[in-house]
C-alpha atoms as a PDB file:
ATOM      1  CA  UNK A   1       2.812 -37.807  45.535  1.00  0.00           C
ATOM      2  CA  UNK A   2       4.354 -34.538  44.599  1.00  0.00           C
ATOM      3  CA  UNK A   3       3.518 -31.051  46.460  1.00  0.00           C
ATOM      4  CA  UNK A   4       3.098 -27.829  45.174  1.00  0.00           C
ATOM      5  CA  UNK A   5       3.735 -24.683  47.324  1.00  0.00           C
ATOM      6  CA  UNK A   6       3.122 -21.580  46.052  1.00  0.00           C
ATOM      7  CA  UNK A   7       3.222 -17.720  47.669  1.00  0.00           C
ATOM      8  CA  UNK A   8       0.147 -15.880  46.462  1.00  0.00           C
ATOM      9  CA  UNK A   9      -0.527 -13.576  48.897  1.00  0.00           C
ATOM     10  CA  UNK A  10       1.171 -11.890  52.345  1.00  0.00           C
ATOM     11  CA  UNK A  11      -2.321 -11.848  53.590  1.00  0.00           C
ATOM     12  CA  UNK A  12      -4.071 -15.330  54.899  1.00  0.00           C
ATOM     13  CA  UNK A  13      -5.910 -17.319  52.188  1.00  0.00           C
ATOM     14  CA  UNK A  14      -9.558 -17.989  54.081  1.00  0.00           C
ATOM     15  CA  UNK A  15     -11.560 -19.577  50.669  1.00  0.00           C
ATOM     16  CA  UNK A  16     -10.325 -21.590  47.442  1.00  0.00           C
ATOM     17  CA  UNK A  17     -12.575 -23.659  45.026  1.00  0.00           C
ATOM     18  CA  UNK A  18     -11.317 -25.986  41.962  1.00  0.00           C
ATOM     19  CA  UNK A  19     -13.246 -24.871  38.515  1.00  0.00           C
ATOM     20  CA  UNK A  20     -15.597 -27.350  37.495  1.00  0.00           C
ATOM     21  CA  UNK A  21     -13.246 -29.274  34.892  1.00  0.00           C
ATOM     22  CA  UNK A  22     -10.294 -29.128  37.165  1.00  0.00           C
ATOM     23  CA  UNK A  23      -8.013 -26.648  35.388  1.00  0.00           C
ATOM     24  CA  UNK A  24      -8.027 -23.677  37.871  1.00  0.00           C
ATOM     25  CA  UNK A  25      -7.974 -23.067  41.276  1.00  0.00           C
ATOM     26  CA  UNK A  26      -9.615 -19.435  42.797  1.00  0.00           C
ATOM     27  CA  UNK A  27      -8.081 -18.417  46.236  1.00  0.00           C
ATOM     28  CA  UNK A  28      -8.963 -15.360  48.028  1.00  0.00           C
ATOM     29  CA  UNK A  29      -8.259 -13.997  51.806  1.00  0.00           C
ATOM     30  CA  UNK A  30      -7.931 -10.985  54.110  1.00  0.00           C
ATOM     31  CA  UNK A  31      -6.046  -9.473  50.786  1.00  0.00           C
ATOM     32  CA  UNK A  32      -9.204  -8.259  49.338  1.00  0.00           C
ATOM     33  CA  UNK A  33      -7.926  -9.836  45.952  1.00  0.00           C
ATOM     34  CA  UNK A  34      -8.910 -13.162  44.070  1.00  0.00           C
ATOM     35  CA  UNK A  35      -6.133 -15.383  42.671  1.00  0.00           C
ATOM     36  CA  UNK A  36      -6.600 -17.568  39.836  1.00  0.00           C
ATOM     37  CA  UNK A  37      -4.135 -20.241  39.076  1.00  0.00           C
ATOM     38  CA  UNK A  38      -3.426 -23.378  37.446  1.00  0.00           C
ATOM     39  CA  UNK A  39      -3.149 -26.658  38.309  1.00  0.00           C
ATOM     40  CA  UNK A  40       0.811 -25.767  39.086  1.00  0.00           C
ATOM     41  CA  UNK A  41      -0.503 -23.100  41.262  1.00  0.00           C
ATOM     42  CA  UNK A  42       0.876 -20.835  38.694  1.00  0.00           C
ATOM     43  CA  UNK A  43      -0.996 -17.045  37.929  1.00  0.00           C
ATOM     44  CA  UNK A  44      -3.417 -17.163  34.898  1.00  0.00           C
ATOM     45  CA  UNK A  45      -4.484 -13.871  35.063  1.00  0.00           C
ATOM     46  CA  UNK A  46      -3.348 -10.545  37.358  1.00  0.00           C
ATOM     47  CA  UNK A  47      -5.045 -10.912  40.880  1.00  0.00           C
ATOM     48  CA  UNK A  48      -8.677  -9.786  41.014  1.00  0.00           C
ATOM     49  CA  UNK A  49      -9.438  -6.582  43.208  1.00  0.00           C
ATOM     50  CA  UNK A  50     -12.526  -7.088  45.048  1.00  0.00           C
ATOM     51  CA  UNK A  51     -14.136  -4.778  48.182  1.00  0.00           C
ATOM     52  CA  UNK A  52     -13.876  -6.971  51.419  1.00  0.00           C
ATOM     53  CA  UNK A  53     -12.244  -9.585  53.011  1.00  0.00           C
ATOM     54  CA  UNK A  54     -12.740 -12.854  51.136  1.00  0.00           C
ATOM     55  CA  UNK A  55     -14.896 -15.332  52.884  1.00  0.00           C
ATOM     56  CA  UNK A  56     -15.723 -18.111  50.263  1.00  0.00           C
ATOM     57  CA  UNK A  57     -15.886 -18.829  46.761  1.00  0.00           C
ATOM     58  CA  UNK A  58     -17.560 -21.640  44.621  1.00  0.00           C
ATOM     59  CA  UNK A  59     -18.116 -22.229  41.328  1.00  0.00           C
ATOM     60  CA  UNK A  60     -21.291 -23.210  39.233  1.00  0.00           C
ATOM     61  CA  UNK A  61     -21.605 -24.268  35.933  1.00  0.00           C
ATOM     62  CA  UNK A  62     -21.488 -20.941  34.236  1.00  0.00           C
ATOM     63  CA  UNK A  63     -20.103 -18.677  37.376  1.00  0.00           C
ATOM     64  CA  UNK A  64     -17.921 -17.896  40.140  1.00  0.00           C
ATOM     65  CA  UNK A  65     -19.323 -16.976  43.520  1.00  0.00           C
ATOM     66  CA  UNK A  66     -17.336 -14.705  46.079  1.00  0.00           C
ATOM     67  CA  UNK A  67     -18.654 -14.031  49.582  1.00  0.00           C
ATOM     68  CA  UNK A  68     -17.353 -10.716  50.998  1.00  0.00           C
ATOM     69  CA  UNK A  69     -16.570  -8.915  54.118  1.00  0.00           C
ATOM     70  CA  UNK A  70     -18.403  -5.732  52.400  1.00  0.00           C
ATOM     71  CA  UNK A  71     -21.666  -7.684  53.334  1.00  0.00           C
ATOM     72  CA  UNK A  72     -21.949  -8.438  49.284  1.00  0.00           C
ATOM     73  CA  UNK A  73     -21.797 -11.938  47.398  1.00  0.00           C
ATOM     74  CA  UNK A  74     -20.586 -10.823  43.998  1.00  0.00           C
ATOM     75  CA  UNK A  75     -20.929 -13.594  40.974  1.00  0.00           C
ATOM     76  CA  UNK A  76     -18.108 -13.631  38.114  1.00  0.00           C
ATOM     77  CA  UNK A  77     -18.521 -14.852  34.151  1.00  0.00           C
ATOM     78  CA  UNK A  78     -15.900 -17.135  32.962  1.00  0.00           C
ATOM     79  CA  UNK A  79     -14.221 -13.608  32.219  1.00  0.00           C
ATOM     80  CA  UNK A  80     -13.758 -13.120  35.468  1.00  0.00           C
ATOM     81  CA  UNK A  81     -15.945  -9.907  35.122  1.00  0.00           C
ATOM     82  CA  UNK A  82     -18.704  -8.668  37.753  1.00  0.00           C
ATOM     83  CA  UNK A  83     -21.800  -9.403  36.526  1.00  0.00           C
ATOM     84  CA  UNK A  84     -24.189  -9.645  40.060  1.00  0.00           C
ATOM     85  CA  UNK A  85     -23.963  -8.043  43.375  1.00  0.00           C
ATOM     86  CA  UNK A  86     -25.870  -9.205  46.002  1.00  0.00           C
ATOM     87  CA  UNK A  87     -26.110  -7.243  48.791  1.00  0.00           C
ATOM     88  CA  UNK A  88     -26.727  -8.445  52.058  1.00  0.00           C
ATOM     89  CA  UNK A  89     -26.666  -6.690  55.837  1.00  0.00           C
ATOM     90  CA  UNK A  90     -23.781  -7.717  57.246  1.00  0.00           C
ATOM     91  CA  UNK A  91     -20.900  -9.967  56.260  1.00  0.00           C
ATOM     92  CA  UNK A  92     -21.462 -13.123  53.606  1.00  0.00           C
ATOM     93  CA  UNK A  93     -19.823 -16.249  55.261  1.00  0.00           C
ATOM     94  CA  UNK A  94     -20.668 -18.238  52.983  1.00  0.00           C
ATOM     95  CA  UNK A  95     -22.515 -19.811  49.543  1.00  0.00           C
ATOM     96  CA  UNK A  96     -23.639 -22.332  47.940  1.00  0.00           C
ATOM     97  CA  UNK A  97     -25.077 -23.142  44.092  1.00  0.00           C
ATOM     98  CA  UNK A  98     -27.762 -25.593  43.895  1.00  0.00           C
ATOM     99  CA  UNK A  99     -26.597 -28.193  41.797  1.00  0.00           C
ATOM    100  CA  UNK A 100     -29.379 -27.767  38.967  1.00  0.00           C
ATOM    101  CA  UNK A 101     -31.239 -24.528  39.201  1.00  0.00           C
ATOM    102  CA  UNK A 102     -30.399 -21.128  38.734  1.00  0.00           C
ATOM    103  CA  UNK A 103     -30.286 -20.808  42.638  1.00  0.00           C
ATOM    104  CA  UNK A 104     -27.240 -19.353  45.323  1.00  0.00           C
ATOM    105  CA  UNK A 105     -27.883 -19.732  48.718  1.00  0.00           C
ATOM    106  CA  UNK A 106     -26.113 -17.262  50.950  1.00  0.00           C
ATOM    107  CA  UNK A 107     -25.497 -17.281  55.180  1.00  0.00           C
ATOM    108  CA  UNK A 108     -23.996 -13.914  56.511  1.00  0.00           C
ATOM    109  CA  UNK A 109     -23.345 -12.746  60.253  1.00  0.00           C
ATOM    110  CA  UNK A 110     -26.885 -11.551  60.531  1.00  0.00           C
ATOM    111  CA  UNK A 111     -27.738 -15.062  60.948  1.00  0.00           C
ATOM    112  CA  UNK A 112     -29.438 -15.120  57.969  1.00  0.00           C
ATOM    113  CA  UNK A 113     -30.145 -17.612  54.953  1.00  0.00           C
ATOM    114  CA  UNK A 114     -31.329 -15.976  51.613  1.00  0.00           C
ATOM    115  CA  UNK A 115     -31.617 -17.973  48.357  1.00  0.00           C
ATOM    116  CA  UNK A 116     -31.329 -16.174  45.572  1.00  0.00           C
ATOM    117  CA  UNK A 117     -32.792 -17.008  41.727  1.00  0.00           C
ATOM    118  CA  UNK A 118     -29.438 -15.056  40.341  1.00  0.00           C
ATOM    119  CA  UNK A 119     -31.070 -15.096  36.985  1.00  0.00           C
ATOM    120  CA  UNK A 120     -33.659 -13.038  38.077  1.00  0.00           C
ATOM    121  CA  UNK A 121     -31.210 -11.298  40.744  1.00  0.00           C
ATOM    122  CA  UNK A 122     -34.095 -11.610  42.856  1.00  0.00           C
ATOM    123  CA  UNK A 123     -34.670 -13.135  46.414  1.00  0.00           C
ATOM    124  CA  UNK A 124     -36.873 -16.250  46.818  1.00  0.00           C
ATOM    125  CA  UNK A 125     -36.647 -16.487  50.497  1.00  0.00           C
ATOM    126  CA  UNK A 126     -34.733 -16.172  53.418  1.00  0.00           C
ATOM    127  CA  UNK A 127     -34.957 -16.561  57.239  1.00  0.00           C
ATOM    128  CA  UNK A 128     -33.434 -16.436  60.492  1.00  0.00           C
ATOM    129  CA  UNK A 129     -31.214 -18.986  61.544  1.00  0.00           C
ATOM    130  CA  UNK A 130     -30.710 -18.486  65.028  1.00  0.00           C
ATOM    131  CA  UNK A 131     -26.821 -17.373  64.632  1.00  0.00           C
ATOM    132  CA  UNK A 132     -24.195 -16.489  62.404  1.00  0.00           C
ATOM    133  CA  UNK A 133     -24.239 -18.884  59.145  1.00  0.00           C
ATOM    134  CA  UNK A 134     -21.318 -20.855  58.844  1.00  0.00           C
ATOM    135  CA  UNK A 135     -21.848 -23.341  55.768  1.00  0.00           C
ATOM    136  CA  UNK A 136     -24.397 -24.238  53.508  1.00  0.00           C
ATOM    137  CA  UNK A 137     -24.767 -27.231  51.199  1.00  0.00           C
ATOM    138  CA  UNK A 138     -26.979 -28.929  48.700  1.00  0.00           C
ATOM    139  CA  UNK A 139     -27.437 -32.633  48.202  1.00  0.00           C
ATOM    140  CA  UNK A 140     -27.894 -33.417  44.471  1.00  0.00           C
ATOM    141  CA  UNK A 141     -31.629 -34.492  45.537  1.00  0.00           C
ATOM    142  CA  UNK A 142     -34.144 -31.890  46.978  1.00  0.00           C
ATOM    143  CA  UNK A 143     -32.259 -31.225  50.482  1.00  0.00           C
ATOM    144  CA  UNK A 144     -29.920 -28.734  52.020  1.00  0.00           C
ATOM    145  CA  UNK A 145     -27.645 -28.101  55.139  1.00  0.00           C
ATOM    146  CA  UNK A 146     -27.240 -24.933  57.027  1.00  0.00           C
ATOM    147  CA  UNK A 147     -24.934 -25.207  60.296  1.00  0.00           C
ATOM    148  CA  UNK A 148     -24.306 -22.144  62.680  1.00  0.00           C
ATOM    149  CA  UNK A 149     -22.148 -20.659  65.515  1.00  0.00           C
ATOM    150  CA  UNK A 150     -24.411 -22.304  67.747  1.00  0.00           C
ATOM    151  CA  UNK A 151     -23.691 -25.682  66.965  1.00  0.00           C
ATOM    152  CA  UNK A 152     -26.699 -26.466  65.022  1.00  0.00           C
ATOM    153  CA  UNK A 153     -27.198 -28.308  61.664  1.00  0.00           C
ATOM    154  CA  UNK A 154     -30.440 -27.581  59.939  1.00  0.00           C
ATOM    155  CA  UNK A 155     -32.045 -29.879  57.189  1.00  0.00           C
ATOM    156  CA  UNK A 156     -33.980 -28.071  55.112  1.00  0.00           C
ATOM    157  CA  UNK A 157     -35.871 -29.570  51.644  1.00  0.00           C
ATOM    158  CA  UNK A 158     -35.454 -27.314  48.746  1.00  0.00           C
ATOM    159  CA  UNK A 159     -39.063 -27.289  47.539  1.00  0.00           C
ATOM    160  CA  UNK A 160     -40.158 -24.619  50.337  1.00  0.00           C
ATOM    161  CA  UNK A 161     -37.343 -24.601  52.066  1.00  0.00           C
ATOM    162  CA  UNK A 162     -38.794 -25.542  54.930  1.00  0.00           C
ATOM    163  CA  UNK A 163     -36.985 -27.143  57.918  1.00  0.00           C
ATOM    164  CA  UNK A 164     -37.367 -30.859  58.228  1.00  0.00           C
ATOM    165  CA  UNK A 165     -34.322 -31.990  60.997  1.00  0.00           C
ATOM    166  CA  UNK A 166     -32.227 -30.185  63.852  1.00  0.00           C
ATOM    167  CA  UNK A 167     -28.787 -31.827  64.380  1.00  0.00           C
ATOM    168  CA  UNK A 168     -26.827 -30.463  67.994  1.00  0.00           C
ATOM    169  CA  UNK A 169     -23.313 -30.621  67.944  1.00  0.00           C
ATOM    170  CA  UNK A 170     -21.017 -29.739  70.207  1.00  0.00           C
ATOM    171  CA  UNK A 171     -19.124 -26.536  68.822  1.00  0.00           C
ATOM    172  CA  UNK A 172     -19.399 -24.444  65.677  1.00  0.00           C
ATOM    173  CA  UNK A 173     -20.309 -25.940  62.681  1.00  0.00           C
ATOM    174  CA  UNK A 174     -17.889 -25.454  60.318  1.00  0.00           C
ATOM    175  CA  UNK A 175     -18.233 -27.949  57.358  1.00  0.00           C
ATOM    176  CA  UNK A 176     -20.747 -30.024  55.879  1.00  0.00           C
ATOM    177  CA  UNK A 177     -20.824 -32.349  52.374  1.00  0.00           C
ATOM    178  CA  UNK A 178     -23.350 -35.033  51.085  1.00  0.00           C
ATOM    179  CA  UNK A 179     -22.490 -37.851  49.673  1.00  0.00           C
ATOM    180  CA  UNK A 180     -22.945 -38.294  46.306  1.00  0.00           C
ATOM    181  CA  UNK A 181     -25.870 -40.560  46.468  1.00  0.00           C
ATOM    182  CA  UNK A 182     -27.166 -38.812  49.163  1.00  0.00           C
ATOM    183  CA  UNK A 183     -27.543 -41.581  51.785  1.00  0.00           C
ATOM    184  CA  UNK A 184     -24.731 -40.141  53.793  1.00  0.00           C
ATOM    185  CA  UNK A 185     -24.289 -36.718  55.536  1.00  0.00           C
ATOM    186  CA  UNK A 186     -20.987 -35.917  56.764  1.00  0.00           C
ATOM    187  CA  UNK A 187     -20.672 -32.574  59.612  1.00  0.00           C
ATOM    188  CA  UNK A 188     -17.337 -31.146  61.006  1.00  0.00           C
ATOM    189  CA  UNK A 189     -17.324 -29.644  63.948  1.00  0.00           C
ATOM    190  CA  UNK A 190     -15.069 -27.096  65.960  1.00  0.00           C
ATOM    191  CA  UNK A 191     -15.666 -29.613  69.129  1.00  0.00           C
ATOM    192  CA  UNK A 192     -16.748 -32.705  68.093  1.00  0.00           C
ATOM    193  CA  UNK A 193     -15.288 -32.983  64.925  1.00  0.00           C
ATOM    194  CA  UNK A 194     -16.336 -35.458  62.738  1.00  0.00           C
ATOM    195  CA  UNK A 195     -19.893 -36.727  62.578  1.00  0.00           C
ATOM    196  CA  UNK A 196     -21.799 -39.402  60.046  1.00  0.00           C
ATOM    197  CA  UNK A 197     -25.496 -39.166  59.777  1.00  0.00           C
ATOM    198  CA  UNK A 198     -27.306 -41.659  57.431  1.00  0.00           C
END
């Protein structure tokens, strides 16, 4: 195993996603700036400006995906140039790209969910939550995770998004992920911490 440390930033790094292929890494913090490096956690391009603190990033096929403290999500071409902003009310937490449509789902201190068709740059839906948003997720079938600062994990299908299952934990909900072949549904929790739900 060999490590890689690398000093990006003398702010604290709070999001980072790996590119789709695996060749860059995207970090971003309380620095209000995106870094993009390589797999050696070297620069490939002069850090990215942006207006807020950053909360999360993700990639898509085609774009990046930057939740900000300026209560925008702002998605990036594989330029790195601004081509959406998404405005929200208060700050964006989080995001998520469905896995197949043209579709970011976005939970913000407001405790609010809002999917967004980011082709159209239009809003499908969105609803209350019942507290700040902390993570969202997709399955690659028709299902999706929301979990808040209540300690709540909401199933939701993806047709109408309408809620199908309530999961208590005991804490914030802080991280979610699917399995791949969807039979398994992993939750970490600030109090609990690790929970498997088949």
């Amino acid at each position: 195993n060999t490590t890689i440390t690398a000093y990006v930033s003398d702010n604290a790094l709070k999001a980072l996603a790996w590119s789709r292929n695996g060749s860059m890494l995207v970090t971003g913090g309380v620095g209000k700036q995106l870094y993009v490096l390589d797999t050696s956690l070297r620069p490939l391009r002069d850090p990215i400006p942006v207006d807020g603190r950053v909360w999360d990033v993700k990639f898509s096929e085609f774009y990046l995906g930057v939740a900000l403290g300026d209560y925008t999500v702002r998605l990036l071409n594989d330029k790195f140039e601004f081509i959406l902003k998404i405005d929200r009310t208060r700050t964006c937490r989080c995001l998520e790209f469905h896995p197949t449509l043209p579709i970011v789902a976005i939970g913000d201190g407001a405790e609010t969910v809002a999917i967004v068709d980011y082709e159209e740059g239009e809003i499908v839906t969105e609803w209350n939550a019942g507290d700040r948003v902390n993570v969202i997720v997709f399955s690659r079938s028709d299902f999706m995770v929301v979990g808040t600062d209540q300690g709540i994990f909401s199933l939701y299908e993806t047709v109408t998004f309408r809620k199908i299952q309530e999961i208590a934990v005991g804490g914030f909900a802080l991280t979610a992920a699917f399995a791949k072949n969807g039979q398994y549904l992993a939750l970490g929790t600030e109090g609990d911490g690790l929970q498997l739900i088949r």
